[in-house]
Structure formats: structure tokens, C-alpha cells
C-alpha atoms as a PDB file:
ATOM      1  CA  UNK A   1      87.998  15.869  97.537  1.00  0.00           C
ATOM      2  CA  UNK A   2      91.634  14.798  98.950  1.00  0.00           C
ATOM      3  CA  UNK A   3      93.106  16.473 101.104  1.00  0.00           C
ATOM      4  CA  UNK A   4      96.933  16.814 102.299  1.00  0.00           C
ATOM      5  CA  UNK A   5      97.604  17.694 105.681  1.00  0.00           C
ATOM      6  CA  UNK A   6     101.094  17.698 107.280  1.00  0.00           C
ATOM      7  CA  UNK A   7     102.995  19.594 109.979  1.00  0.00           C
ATOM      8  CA  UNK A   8     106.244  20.161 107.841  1.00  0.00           C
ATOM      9  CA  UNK A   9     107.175  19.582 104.334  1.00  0.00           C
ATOM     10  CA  UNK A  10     111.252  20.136 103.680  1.00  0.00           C
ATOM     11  CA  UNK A  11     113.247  18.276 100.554  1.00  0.00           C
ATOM     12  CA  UNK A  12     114.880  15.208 100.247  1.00  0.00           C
ATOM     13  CA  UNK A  13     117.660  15.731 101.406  1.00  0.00           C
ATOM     14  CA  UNK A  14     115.769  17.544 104.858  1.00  0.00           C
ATOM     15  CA  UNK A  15     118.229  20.873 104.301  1.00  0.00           C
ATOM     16  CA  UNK A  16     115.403  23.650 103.207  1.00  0.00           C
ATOM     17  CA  UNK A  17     112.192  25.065 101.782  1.00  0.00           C
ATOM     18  CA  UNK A  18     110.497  21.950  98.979  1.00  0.00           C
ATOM     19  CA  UNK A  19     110.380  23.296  95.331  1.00  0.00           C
ATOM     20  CA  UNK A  20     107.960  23.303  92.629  1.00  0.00           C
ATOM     21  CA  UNK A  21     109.615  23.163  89.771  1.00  0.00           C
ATOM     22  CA  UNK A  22     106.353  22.638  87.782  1.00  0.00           C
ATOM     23  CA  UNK A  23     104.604  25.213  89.525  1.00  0.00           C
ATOM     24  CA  UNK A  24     101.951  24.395  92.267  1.00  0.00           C
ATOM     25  CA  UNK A  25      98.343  25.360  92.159  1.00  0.00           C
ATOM     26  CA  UNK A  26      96.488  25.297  95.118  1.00  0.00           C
ATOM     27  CA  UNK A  27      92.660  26.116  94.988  1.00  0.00           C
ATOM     28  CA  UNK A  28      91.469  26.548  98.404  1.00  0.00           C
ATOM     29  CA  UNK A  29      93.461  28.841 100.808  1.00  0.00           C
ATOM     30  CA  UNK A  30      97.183  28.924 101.133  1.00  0.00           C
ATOM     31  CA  UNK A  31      98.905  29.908 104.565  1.00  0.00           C
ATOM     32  CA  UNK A  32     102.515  31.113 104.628  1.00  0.00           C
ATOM     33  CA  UNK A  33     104.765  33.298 106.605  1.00  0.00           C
ATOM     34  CA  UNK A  34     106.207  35.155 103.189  1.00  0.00           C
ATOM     35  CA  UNK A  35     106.075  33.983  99.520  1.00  0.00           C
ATOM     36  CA  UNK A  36     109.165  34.550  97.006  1.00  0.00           C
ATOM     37  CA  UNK A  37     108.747  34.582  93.256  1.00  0.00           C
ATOM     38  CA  UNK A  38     106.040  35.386  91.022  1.00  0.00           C
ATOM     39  CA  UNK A  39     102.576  35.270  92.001  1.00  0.00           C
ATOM     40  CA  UNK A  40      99.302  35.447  89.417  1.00  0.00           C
ATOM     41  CA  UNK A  41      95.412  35.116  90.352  1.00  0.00           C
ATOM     42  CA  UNK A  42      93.792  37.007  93.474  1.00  0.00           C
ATOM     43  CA  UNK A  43      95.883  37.570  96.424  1.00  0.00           C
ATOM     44  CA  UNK A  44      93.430  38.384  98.706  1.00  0.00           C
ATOM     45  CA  UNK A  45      92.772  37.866 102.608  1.00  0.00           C
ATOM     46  CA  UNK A  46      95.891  38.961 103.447  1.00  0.00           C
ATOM     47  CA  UNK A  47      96.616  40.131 107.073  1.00  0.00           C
ATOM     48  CA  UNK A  48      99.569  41.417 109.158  1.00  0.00           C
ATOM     49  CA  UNK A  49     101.869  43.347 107.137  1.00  0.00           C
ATOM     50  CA  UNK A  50     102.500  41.485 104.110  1.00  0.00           C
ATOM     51  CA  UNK A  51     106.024  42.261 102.012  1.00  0.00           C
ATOM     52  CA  UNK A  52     104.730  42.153  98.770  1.00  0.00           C
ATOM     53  CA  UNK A  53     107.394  42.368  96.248  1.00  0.00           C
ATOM     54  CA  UNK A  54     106.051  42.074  92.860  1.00  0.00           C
ATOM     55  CA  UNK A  55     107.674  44.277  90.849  1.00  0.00           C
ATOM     56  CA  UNK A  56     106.005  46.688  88.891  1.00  0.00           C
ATOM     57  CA  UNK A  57     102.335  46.688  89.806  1.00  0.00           C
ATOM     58  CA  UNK A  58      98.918  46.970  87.619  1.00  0.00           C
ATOM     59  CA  UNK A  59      95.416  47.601  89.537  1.00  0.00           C
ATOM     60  CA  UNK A  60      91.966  47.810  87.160  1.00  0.00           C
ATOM     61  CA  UNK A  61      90.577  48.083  90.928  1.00  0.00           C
ATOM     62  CA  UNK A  62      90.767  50.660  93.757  1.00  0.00           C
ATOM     63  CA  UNK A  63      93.987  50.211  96.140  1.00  0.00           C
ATOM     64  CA  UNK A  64      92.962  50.811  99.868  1.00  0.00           C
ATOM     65  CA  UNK A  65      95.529  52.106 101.802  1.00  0.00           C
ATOM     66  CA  UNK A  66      95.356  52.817 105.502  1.00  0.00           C
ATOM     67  CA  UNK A  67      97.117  56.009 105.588  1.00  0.00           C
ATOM     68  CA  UNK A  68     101.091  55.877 103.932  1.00  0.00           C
ATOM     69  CA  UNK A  69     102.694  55.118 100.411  1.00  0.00           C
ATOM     70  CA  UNK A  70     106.895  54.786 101.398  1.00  0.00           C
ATOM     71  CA  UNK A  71     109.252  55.604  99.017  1.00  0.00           C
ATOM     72  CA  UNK A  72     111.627  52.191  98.448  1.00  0.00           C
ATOM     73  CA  UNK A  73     114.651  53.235 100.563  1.00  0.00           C
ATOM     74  CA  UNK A  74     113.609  56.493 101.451  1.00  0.00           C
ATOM     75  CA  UNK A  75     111.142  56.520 104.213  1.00  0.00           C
ATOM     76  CA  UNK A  76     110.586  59.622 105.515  1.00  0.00           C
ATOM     77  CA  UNK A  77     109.192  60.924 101.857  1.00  0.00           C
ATOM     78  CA  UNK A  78     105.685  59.694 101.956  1.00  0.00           C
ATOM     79  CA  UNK A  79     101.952  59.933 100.188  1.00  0.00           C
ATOM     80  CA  UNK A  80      99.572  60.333 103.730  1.00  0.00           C
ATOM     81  CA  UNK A  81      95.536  59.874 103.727  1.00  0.00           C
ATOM     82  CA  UNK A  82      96.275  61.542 107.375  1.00  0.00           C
ATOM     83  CA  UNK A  83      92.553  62.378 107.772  1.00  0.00           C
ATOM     84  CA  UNK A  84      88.913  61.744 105.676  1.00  0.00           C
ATOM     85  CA  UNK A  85      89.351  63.613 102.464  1.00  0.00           C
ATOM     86  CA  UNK A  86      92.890  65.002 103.080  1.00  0.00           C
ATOM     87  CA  UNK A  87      96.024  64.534 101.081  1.00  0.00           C
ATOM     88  CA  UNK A  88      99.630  65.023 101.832  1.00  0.00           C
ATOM     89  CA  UNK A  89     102.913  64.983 100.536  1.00  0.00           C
ATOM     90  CA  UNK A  90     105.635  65.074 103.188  1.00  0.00           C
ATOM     91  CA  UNK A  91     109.783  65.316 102.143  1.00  0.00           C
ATOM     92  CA  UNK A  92     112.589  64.861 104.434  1.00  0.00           C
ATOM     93  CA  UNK A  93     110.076  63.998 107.340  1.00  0.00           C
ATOM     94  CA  UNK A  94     108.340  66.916 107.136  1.00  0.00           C
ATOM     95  CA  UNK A  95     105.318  67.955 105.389  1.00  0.00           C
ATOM     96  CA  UNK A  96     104.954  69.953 101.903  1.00  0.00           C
ATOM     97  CA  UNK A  97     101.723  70.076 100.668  1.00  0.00           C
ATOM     98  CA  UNK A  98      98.524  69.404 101.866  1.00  0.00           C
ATOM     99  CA  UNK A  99      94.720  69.420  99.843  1.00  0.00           C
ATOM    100  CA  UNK A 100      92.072  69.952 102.745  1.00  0.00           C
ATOM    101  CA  UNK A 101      88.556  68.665 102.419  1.00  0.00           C
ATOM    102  CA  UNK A 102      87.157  72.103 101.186  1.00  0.00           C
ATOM    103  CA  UNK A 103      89.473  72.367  98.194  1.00  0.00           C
ATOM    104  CA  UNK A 104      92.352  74.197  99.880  1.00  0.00           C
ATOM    105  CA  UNK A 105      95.821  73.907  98.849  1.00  0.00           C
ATOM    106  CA  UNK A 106      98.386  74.268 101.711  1.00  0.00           C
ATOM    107  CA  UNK A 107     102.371  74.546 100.789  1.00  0.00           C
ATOM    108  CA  UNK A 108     104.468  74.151 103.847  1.00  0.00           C
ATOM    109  CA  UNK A 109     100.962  74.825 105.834  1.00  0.00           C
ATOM    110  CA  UNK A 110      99.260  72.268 108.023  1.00  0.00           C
ATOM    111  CA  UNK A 111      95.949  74.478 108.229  1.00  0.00           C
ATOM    112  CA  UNK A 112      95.621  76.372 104.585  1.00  0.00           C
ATOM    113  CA  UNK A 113      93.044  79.384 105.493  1.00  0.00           C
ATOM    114  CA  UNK A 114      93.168  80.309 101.098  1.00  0.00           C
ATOM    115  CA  UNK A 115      92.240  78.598  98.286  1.00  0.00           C
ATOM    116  CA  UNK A 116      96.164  78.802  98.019  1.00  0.00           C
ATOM    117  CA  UNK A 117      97.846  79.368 101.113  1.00  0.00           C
ATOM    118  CA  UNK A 118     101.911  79.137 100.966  1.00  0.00           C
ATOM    119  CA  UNK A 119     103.952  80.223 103.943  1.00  0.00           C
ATOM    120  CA  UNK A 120     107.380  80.723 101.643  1.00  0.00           C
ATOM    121  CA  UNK A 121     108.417  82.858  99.130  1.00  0.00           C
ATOM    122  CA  UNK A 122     106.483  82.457  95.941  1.00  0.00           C
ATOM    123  CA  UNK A 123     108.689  82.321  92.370  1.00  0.00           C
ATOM    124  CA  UNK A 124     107.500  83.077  89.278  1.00  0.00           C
ATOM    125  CA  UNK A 125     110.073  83.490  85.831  1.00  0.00           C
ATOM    126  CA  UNK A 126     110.661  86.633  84.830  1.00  0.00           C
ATOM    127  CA  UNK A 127     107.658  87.856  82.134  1.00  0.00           C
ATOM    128  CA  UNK A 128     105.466  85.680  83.795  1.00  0.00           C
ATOM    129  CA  UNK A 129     102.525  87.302  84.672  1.00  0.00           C
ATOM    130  CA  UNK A 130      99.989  86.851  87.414  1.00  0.00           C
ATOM    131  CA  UNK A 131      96.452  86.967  85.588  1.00  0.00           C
ATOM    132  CA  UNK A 132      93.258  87.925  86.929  1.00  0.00           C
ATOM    133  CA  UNK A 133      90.134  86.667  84.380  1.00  0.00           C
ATOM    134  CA  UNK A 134      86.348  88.617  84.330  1.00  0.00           C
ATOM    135  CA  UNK A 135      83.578  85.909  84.438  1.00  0.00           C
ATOM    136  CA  UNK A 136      83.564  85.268  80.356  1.00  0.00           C
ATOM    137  CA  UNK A 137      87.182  83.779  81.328  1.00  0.00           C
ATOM    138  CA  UNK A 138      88.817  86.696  79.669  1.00  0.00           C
ATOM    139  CA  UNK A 139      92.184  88.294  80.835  1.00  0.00           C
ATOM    140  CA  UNK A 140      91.630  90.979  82.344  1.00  0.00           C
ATOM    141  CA  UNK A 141      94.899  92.153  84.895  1.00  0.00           C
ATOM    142  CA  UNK A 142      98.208  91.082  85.567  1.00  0.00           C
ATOM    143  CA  UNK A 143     100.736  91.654  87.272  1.00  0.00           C
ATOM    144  CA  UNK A 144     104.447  90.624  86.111  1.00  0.00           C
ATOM    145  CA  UNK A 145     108.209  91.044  86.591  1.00  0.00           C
ATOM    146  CA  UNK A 146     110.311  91.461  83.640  1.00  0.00           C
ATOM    147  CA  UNK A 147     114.559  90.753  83.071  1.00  0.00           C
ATOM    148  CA  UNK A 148     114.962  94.340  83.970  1.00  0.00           C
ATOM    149  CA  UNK A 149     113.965  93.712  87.386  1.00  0.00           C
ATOM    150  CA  UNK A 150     110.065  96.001  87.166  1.00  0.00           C
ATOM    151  CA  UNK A 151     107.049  95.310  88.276  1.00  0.00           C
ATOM    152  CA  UNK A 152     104.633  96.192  85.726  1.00  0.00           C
ATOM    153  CA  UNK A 153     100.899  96.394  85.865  1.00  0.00           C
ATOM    154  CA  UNK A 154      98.375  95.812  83.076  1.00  0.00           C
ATOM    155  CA  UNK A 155      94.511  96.375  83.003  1.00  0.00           C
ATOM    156  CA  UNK A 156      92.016  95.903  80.139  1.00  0.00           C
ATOM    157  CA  UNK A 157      89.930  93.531  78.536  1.00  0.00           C
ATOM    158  CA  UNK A 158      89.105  95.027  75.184  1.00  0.00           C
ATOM    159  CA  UNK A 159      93.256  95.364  75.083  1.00  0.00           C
ATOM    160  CA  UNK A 160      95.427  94.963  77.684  1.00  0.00           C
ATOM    161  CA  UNK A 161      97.717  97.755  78.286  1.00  0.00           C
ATOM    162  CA  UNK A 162     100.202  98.594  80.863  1.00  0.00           C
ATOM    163  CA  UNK A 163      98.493 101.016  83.348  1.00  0.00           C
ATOM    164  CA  UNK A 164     101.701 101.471  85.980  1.00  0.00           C
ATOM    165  CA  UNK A 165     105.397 100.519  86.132  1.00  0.00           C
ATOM    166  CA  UNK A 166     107.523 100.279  89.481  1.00  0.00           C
ATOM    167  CA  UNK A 167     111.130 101.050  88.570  1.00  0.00           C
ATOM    168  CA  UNK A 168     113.861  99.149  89.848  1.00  0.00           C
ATOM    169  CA  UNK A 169     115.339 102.632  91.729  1.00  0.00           C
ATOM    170  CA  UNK A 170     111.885 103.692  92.776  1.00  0.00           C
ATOM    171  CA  UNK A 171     109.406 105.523  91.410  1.00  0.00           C
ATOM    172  CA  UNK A 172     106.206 105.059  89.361  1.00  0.00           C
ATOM    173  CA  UNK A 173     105.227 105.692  85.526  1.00  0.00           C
ATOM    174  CA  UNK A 174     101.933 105.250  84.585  1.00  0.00           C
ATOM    175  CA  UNK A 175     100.405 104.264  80.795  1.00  0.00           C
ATOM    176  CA  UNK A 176     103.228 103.087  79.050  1.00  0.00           C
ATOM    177  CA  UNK A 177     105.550 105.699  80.282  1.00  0.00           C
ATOM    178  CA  UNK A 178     108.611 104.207  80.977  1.00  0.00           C
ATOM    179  CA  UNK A 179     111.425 106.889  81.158  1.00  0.00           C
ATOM    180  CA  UNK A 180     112.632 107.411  84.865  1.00  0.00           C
ATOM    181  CA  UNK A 181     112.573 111.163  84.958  1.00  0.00           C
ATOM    182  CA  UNK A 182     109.289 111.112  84.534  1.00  0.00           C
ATOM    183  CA  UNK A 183     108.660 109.063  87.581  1.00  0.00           C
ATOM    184  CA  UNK A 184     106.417 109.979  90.707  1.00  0.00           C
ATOM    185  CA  UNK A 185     109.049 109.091  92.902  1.00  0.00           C
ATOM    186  CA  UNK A 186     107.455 110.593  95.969  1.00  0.00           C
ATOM    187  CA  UNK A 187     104.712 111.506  98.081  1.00  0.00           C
ATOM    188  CA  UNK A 188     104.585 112.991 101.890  1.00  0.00           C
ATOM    189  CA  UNK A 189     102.098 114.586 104.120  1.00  0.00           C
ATOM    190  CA  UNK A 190     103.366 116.645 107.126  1.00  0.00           C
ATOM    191  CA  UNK A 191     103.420 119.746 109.263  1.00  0.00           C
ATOM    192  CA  UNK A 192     106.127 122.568 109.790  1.00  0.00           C
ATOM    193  CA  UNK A 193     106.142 125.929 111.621  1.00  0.00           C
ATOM    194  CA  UNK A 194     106.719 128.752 109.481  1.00  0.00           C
ATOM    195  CA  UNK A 195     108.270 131.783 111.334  1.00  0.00           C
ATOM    196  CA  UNK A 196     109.629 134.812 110.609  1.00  0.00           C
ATOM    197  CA  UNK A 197     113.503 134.715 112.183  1.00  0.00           C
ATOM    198  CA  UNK A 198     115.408 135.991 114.149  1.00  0.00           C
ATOM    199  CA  UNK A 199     114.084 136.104 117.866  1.00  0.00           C
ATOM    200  CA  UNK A 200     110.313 136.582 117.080  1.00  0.00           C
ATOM    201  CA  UNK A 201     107.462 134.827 118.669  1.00  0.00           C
ATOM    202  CA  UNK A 202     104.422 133.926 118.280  1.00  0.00           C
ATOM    203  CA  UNK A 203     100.856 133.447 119.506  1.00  0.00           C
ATOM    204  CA  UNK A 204      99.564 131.406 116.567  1.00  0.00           C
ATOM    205  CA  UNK A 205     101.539 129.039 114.565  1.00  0.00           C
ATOM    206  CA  UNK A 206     100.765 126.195 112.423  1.00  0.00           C
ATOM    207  CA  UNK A 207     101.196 124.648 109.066  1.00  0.00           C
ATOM    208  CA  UNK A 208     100.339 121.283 106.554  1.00  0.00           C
ATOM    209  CA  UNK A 209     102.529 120.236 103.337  1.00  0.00           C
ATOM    210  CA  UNK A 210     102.287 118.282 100.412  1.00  0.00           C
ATOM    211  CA  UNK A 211     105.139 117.010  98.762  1.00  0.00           C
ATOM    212  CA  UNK A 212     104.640 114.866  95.295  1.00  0.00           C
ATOM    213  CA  UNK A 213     107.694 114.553  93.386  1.00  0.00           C
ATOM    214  CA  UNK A 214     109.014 117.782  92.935  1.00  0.00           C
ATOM    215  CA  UNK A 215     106.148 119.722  94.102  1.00  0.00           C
ATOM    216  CA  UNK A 216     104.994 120.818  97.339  1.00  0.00           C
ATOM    217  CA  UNK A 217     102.398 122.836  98.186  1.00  0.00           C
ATOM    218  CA  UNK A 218     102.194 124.139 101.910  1.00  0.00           C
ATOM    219  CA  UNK A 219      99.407 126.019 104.062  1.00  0.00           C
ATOM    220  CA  UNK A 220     100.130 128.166 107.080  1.00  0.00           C
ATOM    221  CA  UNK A 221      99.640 130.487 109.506  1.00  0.00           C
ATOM    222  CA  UNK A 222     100.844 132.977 111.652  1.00  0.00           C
ATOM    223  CA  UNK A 223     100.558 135.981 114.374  1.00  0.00           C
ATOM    224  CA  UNK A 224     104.128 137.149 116.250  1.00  0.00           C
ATOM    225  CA  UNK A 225     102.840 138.738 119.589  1.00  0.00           C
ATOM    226  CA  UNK A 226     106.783 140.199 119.671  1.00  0.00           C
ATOM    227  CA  UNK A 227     108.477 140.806 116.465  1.00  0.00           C
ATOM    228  CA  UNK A 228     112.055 141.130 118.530  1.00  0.00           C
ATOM    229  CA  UNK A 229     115.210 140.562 115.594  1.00  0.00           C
ATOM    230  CA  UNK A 230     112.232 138.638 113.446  1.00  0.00           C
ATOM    231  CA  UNK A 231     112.329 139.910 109.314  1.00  0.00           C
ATOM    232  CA  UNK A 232     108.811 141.874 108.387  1.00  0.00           C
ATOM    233  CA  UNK A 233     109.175 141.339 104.781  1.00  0.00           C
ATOM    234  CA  UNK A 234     109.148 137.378 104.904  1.00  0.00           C
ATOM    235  CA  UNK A 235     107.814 134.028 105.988  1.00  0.00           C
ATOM    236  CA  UNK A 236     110.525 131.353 106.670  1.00  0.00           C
ATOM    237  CA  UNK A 237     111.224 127.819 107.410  1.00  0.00           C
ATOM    238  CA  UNK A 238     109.714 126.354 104.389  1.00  0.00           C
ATOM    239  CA  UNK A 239     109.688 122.379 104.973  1.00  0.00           C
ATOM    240  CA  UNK A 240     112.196 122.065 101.431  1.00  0.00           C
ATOM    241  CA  UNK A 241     115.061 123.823 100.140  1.00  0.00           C
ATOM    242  CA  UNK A 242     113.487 125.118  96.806  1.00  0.00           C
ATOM    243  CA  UNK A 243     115.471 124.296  93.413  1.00  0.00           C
ATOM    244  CA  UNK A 244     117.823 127.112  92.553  1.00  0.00           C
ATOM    245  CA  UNK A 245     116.382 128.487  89.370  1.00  0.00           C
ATOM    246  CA  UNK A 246     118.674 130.410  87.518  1.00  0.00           C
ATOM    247  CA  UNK A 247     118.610 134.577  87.044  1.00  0.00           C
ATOM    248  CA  UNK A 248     116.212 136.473  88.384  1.00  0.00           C
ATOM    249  CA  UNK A 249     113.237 133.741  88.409  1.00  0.00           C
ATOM    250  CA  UNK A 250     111.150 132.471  91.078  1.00  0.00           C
ATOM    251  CA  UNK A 251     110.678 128.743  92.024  1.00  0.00           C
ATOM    252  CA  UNK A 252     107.446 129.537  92.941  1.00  0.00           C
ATOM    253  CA  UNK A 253     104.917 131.467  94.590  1.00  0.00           C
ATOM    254  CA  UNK A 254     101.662 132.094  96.842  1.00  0.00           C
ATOM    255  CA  UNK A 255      99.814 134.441  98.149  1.00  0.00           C
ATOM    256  CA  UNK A 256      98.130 135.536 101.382  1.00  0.00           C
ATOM    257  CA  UNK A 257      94.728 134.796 102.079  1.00  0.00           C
ATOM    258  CA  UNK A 258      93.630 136.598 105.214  1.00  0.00           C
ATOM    259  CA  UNK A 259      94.981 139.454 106.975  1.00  0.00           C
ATOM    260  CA  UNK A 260      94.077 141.681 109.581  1.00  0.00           C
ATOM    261  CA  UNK A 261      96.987 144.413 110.920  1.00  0.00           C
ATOM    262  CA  UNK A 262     100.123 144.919 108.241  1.00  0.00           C
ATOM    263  CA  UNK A 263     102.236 146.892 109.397  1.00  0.00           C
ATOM    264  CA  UNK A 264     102.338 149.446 105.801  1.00  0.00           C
ATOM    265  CA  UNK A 265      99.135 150.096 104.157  1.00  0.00           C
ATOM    266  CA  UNK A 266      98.846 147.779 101.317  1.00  0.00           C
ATOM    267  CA  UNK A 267      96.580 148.203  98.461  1.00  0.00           C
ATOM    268  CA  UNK A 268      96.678 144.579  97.208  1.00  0.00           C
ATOM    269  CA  UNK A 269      96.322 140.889  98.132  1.00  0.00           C
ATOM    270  CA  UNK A 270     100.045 139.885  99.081  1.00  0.00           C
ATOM    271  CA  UNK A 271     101.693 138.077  97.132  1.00  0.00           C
ATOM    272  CA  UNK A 272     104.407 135.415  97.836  1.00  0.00           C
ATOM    273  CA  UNK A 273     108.062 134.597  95.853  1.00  0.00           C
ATOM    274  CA  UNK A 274     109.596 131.748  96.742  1.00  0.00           C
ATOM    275  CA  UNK A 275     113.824 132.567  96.555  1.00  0.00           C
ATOM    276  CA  UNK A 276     116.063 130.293  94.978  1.00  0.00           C
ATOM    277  CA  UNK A 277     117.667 127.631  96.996  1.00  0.00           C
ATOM    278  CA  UNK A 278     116.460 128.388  99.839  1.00  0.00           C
ATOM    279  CA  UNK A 279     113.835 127.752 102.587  1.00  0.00           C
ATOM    280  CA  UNK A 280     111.892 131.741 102.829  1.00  0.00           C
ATOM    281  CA  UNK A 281     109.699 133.403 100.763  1.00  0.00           C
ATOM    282  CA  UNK A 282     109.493 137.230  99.892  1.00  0.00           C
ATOM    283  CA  UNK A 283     105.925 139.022 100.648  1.00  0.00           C
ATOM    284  CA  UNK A 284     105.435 141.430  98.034  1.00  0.00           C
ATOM    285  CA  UNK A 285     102.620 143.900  98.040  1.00  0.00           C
ATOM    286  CA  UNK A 286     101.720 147.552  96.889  1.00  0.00           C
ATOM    287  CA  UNK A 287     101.393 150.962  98.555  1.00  0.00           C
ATOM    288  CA  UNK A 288      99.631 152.112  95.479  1.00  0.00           C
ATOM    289  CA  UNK A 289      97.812 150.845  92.551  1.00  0.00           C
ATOM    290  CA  UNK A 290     100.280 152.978  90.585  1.00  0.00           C
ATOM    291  CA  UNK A 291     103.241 151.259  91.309  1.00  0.00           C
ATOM    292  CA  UNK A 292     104.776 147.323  90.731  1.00  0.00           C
ATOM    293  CA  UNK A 293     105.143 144.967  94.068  1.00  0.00           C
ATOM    294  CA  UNK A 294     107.612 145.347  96.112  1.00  0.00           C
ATOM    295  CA  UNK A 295     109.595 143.265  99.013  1.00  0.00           C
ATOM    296  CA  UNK A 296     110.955 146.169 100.652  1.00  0.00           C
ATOM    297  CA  UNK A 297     107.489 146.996 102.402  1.00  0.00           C
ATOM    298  CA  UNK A 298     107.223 145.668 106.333  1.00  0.00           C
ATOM    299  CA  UNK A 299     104.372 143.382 106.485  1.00  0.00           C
ATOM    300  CA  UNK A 300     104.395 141.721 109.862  1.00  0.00           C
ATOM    301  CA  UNK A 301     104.086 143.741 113.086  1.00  0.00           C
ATOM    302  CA  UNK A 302     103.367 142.527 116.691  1.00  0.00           C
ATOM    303  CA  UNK A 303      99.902 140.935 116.878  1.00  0.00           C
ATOM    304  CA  UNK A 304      98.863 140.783 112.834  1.00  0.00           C
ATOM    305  CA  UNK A 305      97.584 137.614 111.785  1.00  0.00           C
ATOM    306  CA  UNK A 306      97.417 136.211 108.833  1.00  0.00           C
ATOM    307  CA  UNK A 307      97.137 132.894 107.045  1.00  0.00           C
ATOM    308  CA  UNK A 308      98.692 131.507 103.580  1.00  0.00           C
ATOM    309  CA  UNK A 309      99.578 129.233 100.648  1.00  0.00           C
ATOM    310  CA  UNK A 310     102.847 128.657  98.987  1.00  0.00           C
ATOM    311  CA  UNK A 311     103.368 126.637  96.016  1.00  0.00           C
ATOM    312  CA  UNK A 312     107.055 125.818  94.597  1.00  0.00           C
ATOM    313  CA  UNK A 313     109.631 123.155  93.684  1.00  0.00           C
ATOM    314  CA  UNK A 314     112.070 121.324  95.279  1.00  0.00           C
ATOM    315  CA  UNK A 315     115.245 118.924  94.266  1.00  0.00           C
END
């Protein structure tokens, strides 16, 4: 086999690089600091970092890459292999996404802890629901927001339905329900000291509430060891102003469940009337089985106990 060896080739007229016009084929290994034009057959054995040029590219092979894929003229938006079995996408420098090598998905998270972890703010169109599927692969909950700006929940298999809506102003329906008075719009737990005015006090007092919606129901109790300017006939300081219901009507009621000194002779359990809009209730009871209950008979007196439950509405 001939062979051609030289130290420099240059053209004729000794000004630059020699041309091929016919094309060159060389079958053993060529050497070069860079190559410019088209290139076919295997370009392999190639060392350094190589500018490859070539256009659009077509691989029937695997491409090895080291760690980066650039983005022509846009560097810092890059493919990384930054570890075995890890993925990345990175934009503006910084990194966007990244598939760990147990299947997690991390967006704008280094170190995903979820099968989807995102540290931002999640969007999903409107009447797009979140679904949750039973092991047949069935639907079988969701969760969406629709163009009216609620949050609606649906359950079922068999047929989806909505279970609860959360309305834009607050509140809850539940089953289909969808008109806002008809919302839960509330719910509290608390304590309050009932008294009895004026400049009484007391030994024992206590008291728990319920509020949902409209309704509270309350428990207390009380014993005045000095009745001073205090009112007999009522217990006061309800935690809510009761609705003002109109004539002669009560906004609700209770009764007394344990007594052990009134001050009159009762014949009866006491029973409770809530006043309109206000924060007291009445204590009505019976000096005879003869008669109808009245509020006009003194119930407290130093040192009676006695413990209760009042049930009424409230705005």
C-alpha cells in the first residue's frame, strides 16, 4: 500500500487550506484540527471537544453524552444526566424539573420527596377536575373548580355525583345543593360565663357552646353565693345575640336540669325562653300544677345551684 506523508500541504499558489474539488476519500485514519462541509461514513474516535456542525442529525444508534445537551445560542437552558439515572431540565440557569432514580418527579425541586413534588403554585383550567381512580381504573373522586370560582367535590363510582360545594363567599352545600342560604357557613366551639346581672357573684360558674350556622346550643352552670343587684328570674350573658323573632315568639328555649335551693317552691322542671334580640333567657316555672308558667317567680337565691341547656338561634 502507498503511502503519503508530508508536514504541510497548502495550494498552488501557497495562500490557504488545498481543496478537493472531487471529493477525497481517505480509508485509514484522518487527523485534523476541525473539518468544514459535509461529512458521510463513521466519524468515530473523536477526542477533545469536537464542533460538529452537521446540520440536522439522524442516529439508528444510542448517543452518549457525558452530562449536557446546549441549546444553540442559549446556554444556560440545558438537558443534564447530572447523576446515574437522573434527568433534568434547567431554564434561565436554573433548574425546572428533575426525574429521580425512584420514579419521582421534582418541579422547581432538587430533592422530590412525592411521586409529584412541586414547590409552586399548581394550575389547573377551570372544570378541570382532579380524579382519584379505585383499582378497576374507574373514576371514583374529584375535585374541581368551575368559571364561577367553587370548589366542588364529587364521589361515586356507580355515578358520580357532587357530594359538597365550597361557595365563593363561604360556606358549604352538600348533595347537589347549591343555593347559598342554605349554606353551613359556620361552626365554633367555646366557653362563656353565664351570670345573672347586676352585682351578683358566684361560687360556681362555667359554660360550653356550639354554634353551627344559625344554631347554637349552650350548657351551663351556676351557684351565686351573693345575689347583691343580680335578676332571680333569669340567666344572662348568652355567647350570641338571638334573632329577633317577631310578636310574642321565642327564639328558643331550654330547660334546667338539676337544682337544689329555688328560691319559690316550684312544682315543675324549669323551663327556659330565650328573648328576642337579646343575650338572657327567662326561667319559667309553676307554683302549682293548676296554673301556666310563669317568669315572674324568683328562682335564684344565695347558694342554689343549678345546671342547664339552652337551645336558640342567632343572625
Amino acid at each position: 500500500m502507498s503511502k503519503l506523508q508530508v508536514d504541510d500541504i497548502v495550494n498552488k499558489e501557497d495562500t490557504g487550506s488545498v481543496g478537493f474539488s472531487r471529493g477525497a476519500v481517505v480509508t485509514g485514519v484522518a487527523t485534523a484540527t476541525s473539518f468544514s462541509g459535509p461529512l458521510t461514513g463513521d466519524a468515530t474516535g473523536l477526542s477533545g471537544t469536537p464542533n460538529i456542525n452537521c446540520g440536522t442529525g439522524s442516529f439508528t444508534l444510542d448517543v452518549d453524552i457525558a452530562d449536557k445537551i446546549f441549546h444553540t445560542g442559549d446556554t444556560n437552558t440545558v438537558i443534564r444526566f447530572p447523576a446515574a439515572d437522573t434527568f433534568t431540565v434547567e431554564t434561565a440557569g436554573s433548574e425546572r424539573l428533575r426525574i429521580t432514580s425512584d420514579g419521582k418527579f421534582g418541579f422547581k425541586t432538587t430533592s422530590p420527596d412525592y411521586t409529584v413534588d412541586i414547590n409552586g403554585e399548581l394550575g389547573i383550567k377551570e372544570g378541570q377536575p382532579v380524579t382519584w381512580h379505585d383499582g378497576s381504573g374507574n373514576p371514583a373522586a374529584q375535585i374541581y373548580g368551575d368559571s364561577s370560582s367553587n370548589l366542588i367535590f364529587r364521589t361515586g363510582v356507580a355515578a358520580m355525583g357532587e357530594r359538597m360545594r365550597l361557595l365563593p363567599a363561604g360556606g358549604l352545600t352538600f348533595n347537589g345543593d347549591t343555593a347559598a342560604a342554605n349554606a353551613l357557613d359556620d361552626y365554633e366551639e367555646g366557653t362563656w360565663l353565664p351570670n345573672i346581672g347586676g352585682t351578683a357573684t358566684y361560687d360556681i360558674q362555667w359554660g360550653y357552646y356550639i354554634k353551627i350556622g344559625k344554631s347554637v346550643q349552650c350548657w351551663g352552670g351556676l351557684r351565686p353565693n351573693s345575689m347583691g343587684t343580680g335578676n332571680a328570674k333569669q340567666i344572662q350573658n348568652l355567647p350570641f345575640t338571638a334573632i329577633n323573632s317577631p310578636g310574642t315568639t321565642y327564639t328558643g328555649g331550654g330547660s334546667i336540669v338539676y337544682h337544689d335551693n329555688s328560691a319559690t317552691s316550684i312544682v315543675n322542671t324549669p323551663a327556659l325562653a330565650v328573648q328576642p334580640n337579646s343575650t338572657y333567657a327567662t326561667i319559667n316555672t309553676k307554683t302549682a300544677a293548676s296554673i301556666r308558667l310563669q317568669d315572674t317567680n324568683n328562682f335564684w337565691q344565695n347558694n342554689h345551684r343549678a345546671n342547664f341547656f339552652i337551645t336558640y338561634q342567632t343572625n
